[in-house]
N, C-alpha and C. Protein backbone atom coordinates (compact mmCIF):
# COMPACT_ATOMS: atom_id res chain seq x y z
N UNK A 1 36.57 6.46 -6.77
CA UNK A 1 36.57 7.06 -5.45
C UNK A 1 35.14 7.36 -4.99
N UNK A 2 34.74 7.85 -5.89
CA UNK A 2 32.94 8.03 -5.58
C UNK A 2 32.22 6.78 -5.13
N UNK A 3 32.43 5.58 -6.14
CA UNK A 3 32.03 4.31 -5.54
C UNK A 3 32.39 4.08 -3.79
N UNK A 4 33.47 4.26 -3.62
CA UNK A 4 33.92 4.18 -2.23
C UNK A 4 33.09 4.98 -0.99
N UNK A 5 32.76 6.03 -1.47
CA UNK A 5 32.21 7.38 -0.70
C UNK A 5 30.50 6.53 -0.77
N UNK A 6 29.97 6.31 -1.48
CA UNK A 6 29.06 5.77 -1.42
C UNK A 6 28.52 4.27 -0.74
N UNK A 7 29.29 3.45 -0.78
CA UNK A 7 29.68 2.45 -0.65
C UNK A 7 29.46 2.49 1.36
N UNK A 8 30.56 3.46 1.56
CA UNK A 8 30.79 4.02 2.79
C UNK A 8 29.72 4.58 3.53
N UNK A 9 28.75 5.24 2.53
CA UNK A 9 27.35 6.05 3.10
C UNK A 9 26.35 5.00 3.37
N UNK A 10 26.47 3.75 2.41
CA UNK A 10 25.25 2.60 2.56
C UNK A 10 25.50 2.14 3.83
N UNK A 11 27.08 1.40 4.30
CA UNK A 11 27.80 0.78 5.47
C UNK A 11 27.10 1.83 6.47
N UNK A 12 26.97 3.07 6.84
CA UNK A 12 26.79 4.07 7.56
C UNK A 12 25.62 4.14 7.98
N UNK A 13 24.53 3.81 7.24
CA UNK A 13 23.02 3.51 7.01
C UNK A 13 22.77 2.31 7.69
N UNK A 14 23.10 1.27 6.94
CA UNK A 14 23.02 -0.11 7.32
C UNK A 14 23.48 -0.23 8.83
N UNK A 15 24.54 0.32 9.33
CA UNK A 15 24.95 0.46 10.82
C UNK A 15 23.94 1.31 11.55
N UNK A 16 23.59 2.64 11.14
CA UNK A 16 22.94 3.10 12.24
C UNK A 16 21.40 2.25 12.13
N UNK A 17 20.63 1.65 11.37
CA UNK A 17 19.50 0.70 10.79
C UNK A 17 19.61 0.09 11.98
N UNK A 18 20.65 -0.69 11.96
CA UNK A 18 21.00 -1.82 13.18
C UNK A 18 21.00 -1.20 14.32
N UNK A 19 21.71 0.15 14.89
CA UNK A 19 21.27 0.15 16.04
C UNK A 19 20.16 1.11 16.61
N UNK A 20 19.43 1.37 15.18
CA UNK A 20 18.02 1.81 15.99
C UNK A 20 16.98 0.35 15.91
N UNK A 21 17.63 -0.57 15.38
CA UNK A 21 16.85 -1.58 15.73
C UNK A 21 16.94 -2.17 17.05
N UNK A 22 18.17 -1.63 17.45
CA UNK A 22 18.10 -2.75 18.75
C UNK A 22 17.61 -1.79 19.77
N UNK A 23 17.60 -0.16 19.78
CA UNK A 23 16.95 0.35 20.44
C UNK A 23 15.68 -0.07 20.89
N UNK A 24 15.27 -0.15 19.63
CA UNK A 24 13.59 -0.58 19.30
C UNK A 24 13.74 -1.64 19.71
N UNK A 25 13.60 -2.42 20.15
CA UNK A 25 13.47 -4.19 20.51
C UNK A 25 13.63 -4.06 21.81
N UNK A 26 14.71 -3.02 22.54
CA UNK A 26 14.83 -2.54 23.96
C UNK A 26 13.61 -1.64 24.27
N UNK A 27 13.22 -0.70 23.58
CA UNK A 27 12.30 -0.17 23.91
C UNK A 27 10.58 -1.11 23.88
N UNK A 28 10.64 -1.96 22.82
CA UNK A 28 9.31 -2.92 23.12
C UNK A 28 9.49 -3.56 24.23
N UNK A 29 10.44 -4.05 24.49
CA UNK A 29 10.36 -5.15 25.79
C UNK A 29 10.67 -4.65 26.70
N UNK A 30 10.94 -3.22 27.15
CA UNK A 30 10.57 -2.73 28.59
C UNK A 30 9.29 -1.64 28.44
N UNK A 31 9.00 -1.61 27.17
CA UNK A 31 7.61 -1.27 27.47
C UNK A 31 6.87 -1.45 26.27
N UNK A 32 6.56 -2.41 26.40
CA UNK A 32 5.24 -3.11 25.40
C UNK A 32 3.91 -2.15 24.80
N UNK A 33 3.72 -1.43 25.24
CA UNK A 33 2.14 -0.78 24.52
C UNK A 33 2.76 0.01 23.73
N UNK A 34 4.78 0.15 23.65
CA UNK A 34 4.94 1.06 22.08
C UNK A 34 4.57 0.61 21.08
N UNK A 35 4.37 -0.65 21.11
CA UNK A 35 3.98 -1.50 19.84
C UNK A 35 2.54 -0.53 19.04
N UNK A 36 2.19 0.20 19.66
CA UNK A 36 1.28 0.52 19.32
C UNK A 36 0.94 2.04 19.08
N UNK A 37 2.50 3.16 18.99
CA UNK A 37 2.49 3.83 18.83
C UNK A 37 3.17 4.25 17.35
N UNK A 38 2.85 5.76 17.08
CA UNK A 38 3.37 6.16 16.01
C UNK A 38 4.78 6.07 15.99
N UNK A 39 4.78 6.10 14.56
CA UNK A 39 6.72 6.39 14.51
C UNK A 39 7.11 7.54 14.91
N UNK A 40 6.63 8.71 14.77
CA UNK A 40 7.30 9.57 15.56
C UNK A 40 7.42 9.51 16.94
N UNK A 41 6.33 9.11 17.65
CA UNK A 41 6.23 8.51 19.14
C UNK A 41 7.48 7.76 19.72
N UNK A 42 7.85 6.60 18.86
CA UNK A 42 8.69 5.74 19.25
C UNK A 42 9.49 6.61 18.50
N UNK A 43 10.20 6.88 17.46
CA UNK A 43 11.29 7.77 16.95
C UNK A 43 11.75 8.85 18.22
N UNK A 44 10.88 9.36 18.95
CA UNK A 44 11.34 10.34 20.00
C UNK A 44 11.55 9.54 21.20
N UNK A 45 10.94 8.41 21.56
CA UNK A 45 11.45 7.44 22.47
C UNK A 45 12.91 7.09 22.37
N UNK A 46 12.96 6.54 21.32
CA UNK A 46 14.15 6.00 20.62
C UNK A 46 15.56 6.92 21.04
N UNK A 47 15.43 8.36 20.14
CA UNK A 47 16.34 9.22 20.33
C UNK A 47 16.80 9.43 22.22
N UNK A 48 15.47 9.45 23.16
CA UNK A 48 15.75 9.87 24.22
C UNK A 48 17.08 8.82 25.29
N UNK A 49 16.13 7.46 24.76
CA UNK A 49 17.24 5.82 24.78
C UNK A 49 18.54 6.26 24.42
N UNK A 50 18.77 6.89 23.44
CA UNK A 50 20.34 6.75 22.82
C UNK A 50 20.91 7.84 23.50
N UNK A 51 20.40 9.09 23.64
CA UNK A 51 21.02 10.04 24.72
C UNK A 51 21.34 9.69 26.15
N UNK A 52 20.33 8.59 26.70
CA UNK A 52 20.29 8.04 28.05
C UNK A 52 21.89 7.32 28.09
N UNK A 53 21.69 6.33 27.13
CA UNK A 53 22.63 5.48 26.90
C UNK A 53 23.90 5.39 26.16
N UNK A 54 23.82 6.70 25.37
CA UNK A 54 25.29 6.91 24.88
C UNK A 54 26.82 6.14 25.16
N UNK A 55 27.00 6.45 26.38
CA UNK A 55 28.21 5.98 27.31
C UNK A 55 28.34 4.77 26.97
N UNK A 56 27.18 3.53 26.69
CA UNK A 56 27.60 2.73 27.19
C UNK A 56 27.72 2.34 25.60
N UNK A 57 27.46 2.77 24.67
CA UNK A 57 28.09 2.55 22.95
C UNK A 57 29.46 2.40 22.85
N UNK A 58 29.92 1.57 22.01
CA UNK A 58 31.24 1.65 21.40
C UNK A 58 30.92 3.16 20.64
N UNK A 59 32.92 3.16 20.38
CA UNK A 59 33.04 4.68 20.09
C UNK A 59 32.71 4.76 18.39
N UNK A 60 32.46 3.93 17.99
CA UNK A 60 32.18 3.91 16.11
C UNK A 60 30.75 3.87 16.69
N UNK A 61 29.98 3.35 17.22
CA UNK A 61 28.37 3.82 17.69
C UNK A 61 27.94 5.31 18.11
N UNK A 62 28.72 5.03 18.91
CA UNK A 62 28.63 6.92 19.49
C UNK A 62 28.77 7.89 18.53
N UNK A 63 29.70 7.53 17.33
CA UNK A 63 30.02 8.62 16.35
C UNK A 63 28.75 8.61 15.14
N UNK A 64 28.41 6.89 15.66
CA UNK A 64 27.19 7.45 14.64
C UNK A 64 25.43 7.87 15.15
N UNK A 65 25.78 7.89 15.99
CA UNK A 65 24.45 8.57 16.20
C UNK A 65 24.94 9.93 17.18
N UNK A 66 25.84 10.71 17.22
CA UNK A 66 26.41 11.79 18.03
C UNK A 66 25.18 12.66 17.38
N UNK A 67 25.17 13.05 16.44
CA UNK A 67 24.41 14.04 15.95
C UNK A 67 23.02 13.64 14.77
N UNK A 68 22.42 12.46 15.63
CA UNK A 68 21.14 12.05 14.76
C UNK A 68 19.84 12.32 15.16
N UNK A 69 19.11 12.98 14.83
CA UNK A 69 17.64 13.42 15.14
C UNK A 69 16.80 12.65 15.27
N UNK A 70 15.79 13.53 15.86
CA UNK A 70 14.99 12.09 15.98
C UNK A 70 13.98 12.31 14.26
N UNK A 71 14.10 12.90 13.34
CA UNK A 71 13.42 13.47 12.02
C UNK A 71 14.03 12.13 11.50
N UNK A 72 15.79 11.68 11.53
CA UNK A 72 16.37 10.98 10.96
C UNK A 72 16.11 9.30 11.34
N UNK A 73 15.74 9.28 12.65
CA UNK A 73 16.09 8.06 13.62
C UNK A 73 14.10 7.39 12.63
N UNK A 74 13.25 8.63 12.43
CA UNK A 74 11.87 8.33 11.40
C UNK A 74 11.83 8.13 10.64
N UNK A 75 13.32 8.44 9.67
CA UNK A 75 13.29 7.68 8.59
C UNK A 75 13.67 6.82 8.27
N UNK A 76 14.59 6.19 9.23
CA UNK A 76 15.44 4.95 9.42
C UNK A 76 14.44 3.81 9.57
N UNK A 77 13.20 4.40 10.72
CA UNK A 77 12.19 3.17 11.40
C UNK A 77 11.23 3.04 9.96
N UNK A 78 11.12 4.25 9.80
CA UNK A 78 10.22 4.20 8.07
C UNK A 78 10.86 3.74 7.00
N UNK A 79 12.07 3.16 6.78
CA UNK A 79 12.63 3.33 5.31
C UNK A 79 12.63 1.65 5.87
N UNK A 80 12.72 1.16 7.20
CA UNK A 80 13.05 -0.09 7.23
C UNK A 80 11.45 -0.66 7.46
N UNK A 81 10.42 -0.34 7.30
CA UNK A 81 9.26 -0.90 7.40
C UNK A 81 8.64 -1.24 6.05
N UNK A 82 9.39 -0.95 4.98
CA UNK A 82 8.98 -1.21 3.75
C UNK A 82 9.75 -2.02 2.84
């Protein structure tokens, strides 16, 4: 059962990964000089995108970023840069 619970936490990771990636790819290409900011910079960009845009998430999206920080959304952009 633990395997499962875990298993479940990676799927959970790996999903929200994906859609702060596509944040990020939305946020470079309507504005290009983020390329050149810090992660927290874009991490607080990021978060503000997903509050903007909530609504228009499926409801398994919405649930996963309902309550994600932008502390968390930094470690996501950081854990996936390495």
């Amino acid at each position: 059962m633990t395997q499962n619970n875990t298993t479940t936490e990676e799927n959970k990771s790996d999903e929200k990964r994906k859609l702060i990636n596509r944040f990020l790819m939305r946020l470079t290409k309507e504005q290009p000089q983020m390329y050149y900011a810090t992660t927290s910079e874009i991490s607080r960009s990021i978060h503000t995108m997903i509050k903007e845009h909530t609504n228009r998430l499926s409801v398994e999206e919405q649930a996963l970023v309902r309550r994600m920080t932008i502390e968390e959304i930094e470690g996501l952009l950081g854990f996936h840069a390495r």
